[in-house]
PDB file of N, CA and C in Angstrom:
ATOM      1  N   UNK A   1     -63.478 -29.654  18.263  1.00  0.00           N
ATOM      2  CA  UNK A   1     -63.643 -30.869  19.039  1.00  0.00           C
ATOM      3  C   UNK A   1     -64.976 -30.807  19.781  1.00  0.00           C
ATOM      4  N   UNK A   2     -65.742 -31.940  20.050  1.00  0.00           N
ATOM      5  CA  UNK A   2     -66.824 -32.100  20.453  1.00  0.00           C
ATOM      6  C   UNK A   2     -66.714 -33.104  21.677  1.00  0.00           C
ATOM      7  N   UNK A   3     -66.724 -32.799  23.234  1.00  0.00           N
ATOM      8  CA  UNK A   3     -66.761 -33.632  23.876  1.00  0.00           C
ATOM      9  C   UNK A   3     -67.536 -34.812  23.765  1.00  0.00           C
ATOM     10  N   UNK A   4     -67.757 -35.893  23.706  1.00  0.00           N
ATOM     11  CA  UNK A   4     -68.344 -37.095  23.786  1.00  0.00           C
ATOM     12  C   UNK A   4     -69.057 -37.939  25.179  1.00  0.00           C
ATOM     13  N   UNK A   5     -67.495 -37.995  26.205  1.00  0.00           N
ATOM     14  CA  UNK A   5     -67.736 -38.810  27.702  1.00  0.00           C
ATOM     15  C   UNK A   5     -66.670 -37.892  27.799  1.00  0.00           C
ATOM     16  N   UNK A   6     -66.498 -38.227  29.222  1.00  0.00           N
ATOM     17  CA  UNK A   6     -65.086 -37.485  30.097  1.00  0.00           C
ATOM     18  C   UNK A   6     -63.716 -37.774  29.632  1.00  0.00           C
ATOM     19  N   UNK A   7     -63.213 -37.096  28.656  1.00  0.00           N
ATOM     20  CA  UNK A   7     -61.801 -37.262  28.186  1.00  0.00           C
ATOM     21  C   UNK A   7     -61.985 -37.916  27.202  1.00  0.00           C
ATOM     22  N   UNK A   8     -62.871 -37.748  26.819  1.00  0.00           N
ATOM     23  CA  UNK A   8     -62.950 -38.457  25.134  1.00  0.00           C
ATOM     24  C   UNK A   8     -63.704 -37.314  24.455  1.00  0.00           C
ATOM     25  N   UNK A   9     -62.971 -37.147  23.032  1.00  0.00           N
ATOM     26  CA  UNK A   9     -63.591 -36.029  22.055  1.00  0.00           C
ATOM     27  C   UNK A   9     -63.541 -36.442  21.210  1.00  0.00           C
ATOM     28  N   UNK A  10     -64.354 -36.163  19.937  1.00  0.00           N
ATOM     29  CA  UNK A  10     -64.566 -36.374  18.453  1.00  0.00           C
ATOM     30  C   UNK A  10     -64.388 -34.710  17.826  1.00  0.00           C
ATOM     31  N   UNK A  11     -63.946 -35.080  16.840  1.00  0.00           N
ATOM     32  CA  UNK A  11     -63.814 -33.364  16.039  1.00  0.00           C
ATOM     33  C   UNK A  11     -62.690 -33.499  14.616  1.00  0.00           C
ATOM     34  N   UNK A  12     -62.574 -32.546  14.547  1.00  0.00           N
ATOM     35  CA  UNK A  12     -62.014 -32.370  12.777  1.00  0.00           C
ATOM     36  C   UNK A  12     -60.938 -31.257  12.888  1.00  0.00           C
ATOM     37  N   UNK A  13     -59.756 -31.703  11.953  1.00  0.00           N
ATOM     38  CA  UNK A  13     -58.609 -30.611  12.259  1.00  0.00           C
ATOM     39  C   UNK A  13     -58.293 -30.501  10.382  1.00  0.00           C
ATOM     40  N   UNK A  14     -57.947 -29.340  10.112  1.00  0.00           N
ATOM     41  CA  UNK A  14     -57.743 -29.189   9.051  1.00  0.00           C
ATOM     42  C   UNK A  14     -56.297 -28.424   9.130  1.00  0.00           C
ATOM     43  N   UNK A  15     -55.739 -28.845   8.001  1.00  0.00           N
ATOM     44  CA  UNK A  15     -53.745 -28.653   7.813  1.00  0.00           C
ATOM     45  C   UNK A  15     -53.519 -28.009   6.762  1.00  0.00           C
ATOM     46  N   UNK A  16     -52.403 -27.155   6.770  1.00  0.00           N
ATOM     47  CA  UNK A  16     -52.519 -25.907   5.264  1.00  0.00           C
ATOM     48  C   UNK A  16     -51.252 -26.111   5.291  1.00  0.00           C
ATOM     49  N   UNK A  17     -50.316 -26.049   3.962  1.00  0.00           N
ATOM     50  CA  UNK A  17     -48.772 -25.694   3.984  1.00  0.00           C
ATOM     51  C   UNK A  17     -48.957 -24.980   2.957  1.00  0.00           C
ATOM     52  N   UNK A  18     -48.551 -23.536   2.827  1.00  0.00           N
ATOM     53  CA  UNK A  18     -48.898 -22.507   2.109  1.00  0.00           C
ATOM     54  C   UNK A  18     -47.631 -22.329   1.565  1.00  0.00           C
ATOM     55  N   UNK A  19     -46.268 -22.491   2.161  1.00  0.00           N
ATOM     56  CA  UNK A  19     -45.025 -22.062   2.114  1.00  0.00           C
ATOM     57  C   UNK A  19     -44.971 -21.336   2.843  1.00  0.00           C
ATOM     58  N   UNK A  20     -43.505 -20.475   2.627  1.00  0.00           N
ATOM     59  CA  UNK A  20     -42.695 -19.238   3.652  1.00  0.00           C
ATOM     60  C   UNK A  20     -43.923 -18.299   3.085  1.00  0.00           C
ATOM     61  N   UNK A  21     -43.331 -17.192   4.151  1.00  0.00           N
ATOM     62  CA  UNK A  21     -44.289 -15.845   3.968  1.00  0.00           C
ATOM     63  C   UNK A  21     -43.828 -14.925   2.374  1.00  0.00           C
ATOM     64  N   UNK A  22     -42.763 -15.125   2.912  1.00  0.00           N
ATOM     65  CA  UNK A  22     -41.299 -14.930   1.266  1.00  0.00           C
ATOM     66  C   UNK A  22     -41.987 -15.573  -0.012  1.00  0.00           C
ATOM     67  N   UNK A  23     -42.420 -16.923   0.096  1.00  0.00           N
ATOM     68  CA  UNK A  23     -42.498 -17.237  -1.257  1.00  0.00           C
ATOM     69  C   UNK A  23     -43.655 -18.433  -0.920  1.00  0.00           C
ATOM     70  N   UNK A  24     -45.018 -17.910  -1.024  1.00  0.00           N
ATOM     71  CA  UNK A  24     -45.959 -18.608  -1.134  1.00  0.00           C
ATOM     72  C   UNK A  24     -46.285 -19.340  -1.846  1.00  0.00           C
ATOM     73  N   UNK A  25     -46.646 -20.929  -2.212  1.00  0.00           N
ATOM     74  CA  UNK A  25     -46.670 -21.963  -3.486  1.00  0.00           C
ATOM     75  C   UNK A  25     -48.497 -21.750  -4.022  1.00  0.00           C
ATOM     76  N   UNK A  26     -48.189 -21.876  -5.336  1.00  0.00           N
ATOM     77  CA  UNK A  26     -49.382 -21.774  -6.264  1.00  0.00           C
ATOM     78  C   UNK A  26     -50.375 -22.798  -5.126  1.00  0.00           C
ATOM     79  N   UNK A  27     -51.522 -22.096  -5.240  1.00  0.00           N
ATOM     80  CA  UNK A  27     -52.735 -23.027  -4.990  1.00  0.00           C
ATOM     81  C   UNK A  27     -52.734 -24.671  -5.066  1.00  0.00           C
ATOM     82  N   UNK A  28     -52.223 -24.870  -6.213  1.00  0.00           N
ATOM     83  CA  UNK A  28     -52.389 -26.421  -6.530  1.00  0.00           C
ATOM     84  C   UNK A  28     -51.019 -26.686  -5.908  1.00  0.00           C
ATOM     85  N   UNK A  29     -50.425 -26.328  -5.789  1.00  0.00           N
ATOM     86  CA  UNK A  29     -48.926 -26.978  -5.058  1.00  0.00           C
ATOM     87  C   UNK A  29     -49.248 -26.932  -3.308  1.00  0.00           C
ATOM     88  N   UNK A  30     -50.390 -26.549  -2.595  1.00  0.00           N
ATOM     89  CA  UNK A  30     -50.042 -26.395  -1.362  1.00  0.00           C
ATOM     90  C   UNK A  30     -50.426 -27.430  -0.528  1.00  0.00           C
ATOM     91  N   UNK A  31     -49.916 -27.973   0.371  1.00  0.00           N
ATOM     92  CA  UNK A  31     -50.794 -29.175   0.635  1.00  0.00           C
ATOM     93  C   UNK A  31     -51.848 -28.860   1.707  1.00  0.00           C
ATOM     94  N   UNK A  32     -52.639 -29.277   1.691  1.00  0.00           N
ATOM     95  CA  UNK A  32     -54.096 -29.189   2.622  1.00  0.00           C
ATOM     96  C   UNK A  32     -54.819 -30.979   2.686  1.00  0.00           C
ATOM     97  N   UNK A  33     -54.800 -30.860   4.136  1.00  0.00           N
ATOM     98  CA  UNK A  33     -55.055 -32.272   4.840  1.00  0.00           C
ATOM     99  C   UNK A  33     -56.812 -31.627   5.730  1.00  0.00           C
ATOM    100  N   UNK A  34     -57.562 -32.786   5.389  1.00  0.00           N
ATOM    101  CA  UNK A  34     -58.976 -32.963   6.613  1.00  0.00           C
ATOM    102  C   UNK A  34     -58.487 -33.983   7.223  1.00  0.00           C
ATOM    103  N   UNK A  35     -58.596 -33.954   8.867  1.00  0.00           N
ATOM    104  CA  UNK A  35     -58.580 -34.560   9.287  1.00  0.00           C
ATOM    105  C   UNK A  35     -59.407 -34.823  10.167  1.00  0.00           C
ATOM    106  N   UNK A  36     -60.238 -36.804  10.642  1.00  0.00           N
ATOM    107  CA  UNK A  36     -61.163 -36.637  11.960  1.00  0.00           C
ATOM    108  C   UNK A  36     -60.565 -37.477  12.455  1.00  0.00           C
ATOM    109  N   UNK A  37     -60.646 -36.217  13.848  1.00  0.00           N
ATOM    110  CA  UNK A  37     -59.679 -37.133  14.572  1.00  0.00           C
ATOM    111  C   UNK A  37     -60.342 -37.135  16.189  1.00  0.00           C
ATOM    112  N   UNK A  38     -59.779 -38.093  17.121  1.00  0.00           N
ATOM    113  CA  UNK A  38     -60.379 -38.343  18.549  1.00  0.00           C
ATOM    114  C   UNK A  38     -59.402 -38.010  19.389  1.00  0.00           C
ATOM    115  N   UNK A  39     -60.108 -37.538  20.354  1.00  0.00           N
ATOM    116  CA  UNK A  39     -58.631 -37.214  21.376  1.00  0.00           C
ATOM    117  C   UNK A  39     -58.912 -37.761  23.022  1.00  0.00           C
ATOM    118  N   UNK A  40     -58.053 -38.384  23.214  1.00  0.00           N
ATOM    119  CA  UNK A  40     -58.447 -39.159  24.918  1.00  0.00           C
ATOM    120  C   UNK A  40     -57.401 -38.252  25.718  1.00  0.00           C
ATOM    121  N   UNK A  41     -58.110 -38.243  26.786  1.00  0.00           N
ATOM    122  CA  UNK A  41     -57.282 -37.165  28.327  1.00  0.00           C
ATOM    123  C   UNK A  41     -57.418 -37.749  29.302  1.00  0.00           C
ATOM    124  N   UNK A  42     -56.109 -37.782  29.719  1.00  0.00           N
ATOM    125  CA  UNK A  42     -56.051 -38.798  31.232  1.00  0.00           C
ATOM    126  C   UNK A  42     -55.639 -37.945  32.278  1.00  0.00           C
ATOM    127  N   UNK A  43     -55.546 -38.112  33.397  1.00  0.00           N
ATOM    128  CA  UNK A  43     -54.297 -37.341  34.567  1.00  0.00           C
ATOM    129  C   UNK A  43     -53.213 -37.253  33.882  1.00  0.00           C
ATOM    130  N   UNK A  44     -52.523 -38.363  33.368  1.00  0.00           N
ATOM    131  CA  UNK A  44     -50.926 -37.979  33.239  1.00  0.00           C
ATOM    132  C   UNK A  44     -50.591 -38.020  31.946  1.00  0.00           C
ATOM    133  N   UNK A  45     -51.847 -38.747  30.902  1.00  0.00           N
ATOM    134  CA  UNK A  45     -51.336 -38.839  29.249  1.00  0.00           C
ATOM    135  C   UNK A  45     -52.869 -38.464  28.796  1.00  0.00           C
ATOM    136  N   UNK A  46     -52.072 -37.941  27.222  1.00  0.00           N
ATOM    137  CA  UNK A  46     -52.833 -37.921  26.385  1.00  0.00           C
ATOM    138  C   UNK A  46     -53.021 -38.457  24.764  1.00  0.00           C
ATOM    139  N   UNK A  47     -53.647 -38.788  24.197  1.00  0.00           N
ATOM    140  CA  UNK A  47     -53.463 -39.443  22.888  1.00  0.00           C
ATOM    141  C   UNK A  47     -54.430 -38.349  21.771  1.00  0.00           C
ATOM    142  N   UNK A  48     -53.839 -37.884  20.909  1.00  0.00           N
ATOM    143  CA  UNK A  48     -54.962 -37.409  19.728  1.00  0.00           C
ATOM    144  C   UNK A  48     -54.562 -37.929  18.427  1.00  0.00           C
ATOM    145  N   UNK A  49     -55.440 -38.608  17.874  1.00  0.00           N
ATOM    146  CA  UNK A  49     -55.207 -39.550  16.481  1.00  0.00           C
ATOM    147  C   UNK A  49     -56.166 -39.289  15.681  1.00  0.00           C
ATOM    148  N   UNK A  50     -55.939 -38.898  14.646  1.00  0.00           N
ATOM    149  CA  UNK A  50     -56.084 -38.529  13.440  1.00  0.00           C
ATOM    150  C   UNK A  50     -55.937 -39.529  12.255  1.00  0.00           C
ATOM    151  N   UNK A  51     -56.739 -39.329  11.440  1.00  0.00           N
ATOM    152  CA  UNK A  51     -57.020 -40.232   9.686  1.00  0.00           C
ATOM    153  C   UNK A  51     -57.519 -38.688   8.916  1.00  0.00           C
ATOM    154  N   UNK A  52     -56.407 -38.776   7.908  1.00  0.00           N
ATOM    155  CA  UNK A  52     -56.981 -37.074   6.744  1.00  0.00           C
ATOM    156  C   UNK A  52     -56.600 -37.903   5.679  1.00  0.00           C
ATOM    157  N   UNK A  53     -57.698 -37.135   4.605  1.00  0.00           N
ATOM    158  CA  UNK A  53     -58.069 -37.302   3.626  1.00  0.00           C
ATOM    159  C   UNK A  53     -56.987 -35.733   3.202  1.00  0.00           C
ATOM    160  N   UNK A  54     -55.824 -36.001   1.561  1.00  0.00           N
ATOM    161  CA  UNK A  54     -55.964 -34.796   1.120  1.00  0.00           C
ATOM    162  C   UNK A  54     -56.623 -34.035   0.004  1.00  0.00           C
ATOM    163  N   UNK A  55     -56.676 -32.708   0.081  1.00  0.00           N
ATOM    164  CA  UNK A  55     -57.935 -31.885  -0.595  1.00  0.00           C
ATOM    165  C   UNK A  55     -57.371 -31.352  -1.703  1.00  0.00           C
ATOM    166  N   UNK A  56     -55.905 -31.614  -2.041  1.00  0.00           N
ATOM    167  CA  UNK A  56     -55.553 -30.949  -3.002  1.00  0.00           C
ATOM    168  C   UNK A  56     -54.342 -32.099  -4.232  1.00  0.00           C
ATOM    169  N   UNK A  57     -54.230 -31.847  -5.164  1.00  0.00           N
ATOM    170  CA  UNK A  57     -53.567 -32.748  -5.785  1.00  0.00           C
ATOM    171  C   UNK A  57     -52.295 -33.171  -5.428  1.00  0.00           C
ATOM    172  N   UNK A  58     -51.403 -31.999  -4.872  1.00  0.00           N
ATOM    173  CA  UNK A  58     -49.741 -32.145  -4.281  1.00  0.00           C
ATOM    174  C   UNK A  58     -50.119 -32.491  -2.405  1.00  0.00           C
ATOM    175  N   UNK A  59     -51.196 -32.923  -1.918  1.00  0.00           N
ATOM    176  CA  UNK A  59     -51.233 -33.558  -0.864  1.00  0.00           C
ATOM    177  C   UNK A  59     -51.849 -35.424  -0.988  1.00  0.00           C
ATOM    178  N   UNK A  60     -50.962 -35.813  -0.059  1.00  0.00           N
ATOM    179  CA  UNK A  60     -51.407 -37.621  -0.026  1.00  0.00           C
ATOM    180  C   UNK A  60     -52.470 -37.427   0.081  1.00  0.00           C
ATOM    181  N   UNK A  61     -53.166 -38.869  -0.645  1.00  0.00           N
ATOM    182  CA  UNK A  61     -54.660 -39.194  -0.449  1.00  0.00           C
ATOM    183  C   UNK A  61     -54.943 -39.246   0.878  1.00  0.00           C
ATOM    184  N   UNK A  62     -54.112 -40.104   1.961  1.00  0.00           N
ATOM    185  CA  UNK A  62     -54.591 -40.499   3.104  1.00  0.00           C
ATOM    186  C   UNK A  62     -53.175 -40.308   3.927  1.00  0.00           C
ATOM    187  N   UNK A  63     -53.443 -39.912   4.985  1.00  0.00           N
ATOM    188  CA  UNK A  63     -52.454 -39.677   6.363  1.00  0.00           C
ATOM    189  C   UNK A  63     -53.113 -40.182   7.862  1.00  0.00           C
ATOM    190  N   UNK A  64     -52.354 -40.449   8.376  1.00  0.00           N
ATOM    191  CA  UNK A  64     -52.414 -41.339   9.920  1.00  0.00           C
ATOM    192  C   UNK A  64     -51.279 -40.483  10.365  1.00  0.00           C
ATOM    193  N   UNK A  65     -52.357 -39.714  11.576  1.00  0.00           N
ATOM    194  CA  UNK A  65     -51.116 -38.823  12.268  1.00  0.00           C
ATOM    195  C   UNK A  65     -51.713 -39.314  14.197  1.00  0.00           C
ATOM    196  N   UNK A  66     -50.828 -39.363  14.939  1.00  0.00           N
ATOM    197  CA  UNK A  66     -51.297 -39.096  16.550  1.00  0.00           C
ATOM    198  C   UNK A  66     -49.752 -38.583  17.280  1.00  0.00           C
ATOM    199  N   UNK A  67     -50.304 -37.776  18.307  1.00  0.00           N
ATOM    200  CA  UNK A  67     -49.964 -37.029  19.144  1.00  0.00           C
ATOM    201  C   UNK A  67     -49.761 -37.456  20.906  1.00  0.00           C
ATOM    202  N   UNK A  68     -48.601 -38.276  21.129  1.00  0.00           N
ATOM    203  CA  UNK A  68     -48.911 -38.378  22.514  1.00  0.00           C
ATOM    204  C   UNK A  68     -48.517 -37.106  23.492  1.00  0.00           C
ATOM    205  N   UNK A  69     -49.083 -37.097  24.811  1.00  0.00           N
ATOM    206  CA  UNK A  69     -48.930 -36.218  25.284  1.00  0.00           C
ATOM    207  C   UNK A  69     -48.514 -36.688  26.663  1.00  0.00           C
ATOM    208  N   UNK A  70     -47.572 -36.385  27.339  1.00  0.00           N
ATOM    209  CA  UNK A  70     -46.941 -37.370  28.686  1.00  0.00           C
ATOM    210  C   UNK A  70     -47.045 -36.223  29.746  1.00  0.00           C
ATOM    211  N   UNK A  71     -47.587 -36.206  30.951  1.00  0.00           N
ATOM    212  CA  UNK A  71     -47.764 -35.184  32.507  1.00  0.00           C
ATOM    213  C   UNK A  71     -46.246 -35.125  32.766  1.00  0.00           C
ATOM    214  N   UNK A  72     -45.439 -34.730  33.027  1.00  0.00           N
ATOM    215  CA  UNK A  72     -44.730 -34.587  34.299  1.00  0.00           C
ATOM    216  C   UNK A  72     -44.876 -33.862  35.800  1.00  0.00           C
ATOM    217  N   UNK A  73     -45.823 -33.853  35.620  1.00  0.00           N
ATOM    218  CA  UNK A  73     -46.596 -33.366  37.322  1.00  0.00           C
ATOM    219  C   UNK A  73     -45.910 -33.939  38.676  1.00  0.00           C
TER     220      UNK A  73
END
């Protein structure tokens, strides 16, 4: 993540599903996601949202993921 302004970031998250430790899936079966995604920070919330592209054939072309994050302070 790359800060931008105060509570705003730009940056890139990348996602692996390899399987269990037991029984790891072939290369082409694993899914692997890029994702760029922004993340806003407040006092009491937070939002990080994400758009990935996937890198491998057994992962979706495209995913829309976000993350809220709520204070109880």
């Amino acid at each position: 993540m790359h800060d931008v302004g105060q509570g705003f970031a730009l940056g890139v998250e990348y996602y692996n599903d390899i399987g269990t430790l037991a029984n790891r899936l072939p290369r082409g079966q694993q899914d692997r996601t890029l994702y760029a995604v922004m993340e806003i920070e407040r006092k009491t919330w937070s939002l990080n949202f994400g758009v990935g592209h996937g890198v491998t054939p057994a992962t979706d072309n495209w995913t829309a993921k976000a993350i809220v994050g709520i204070s109880f302070d």
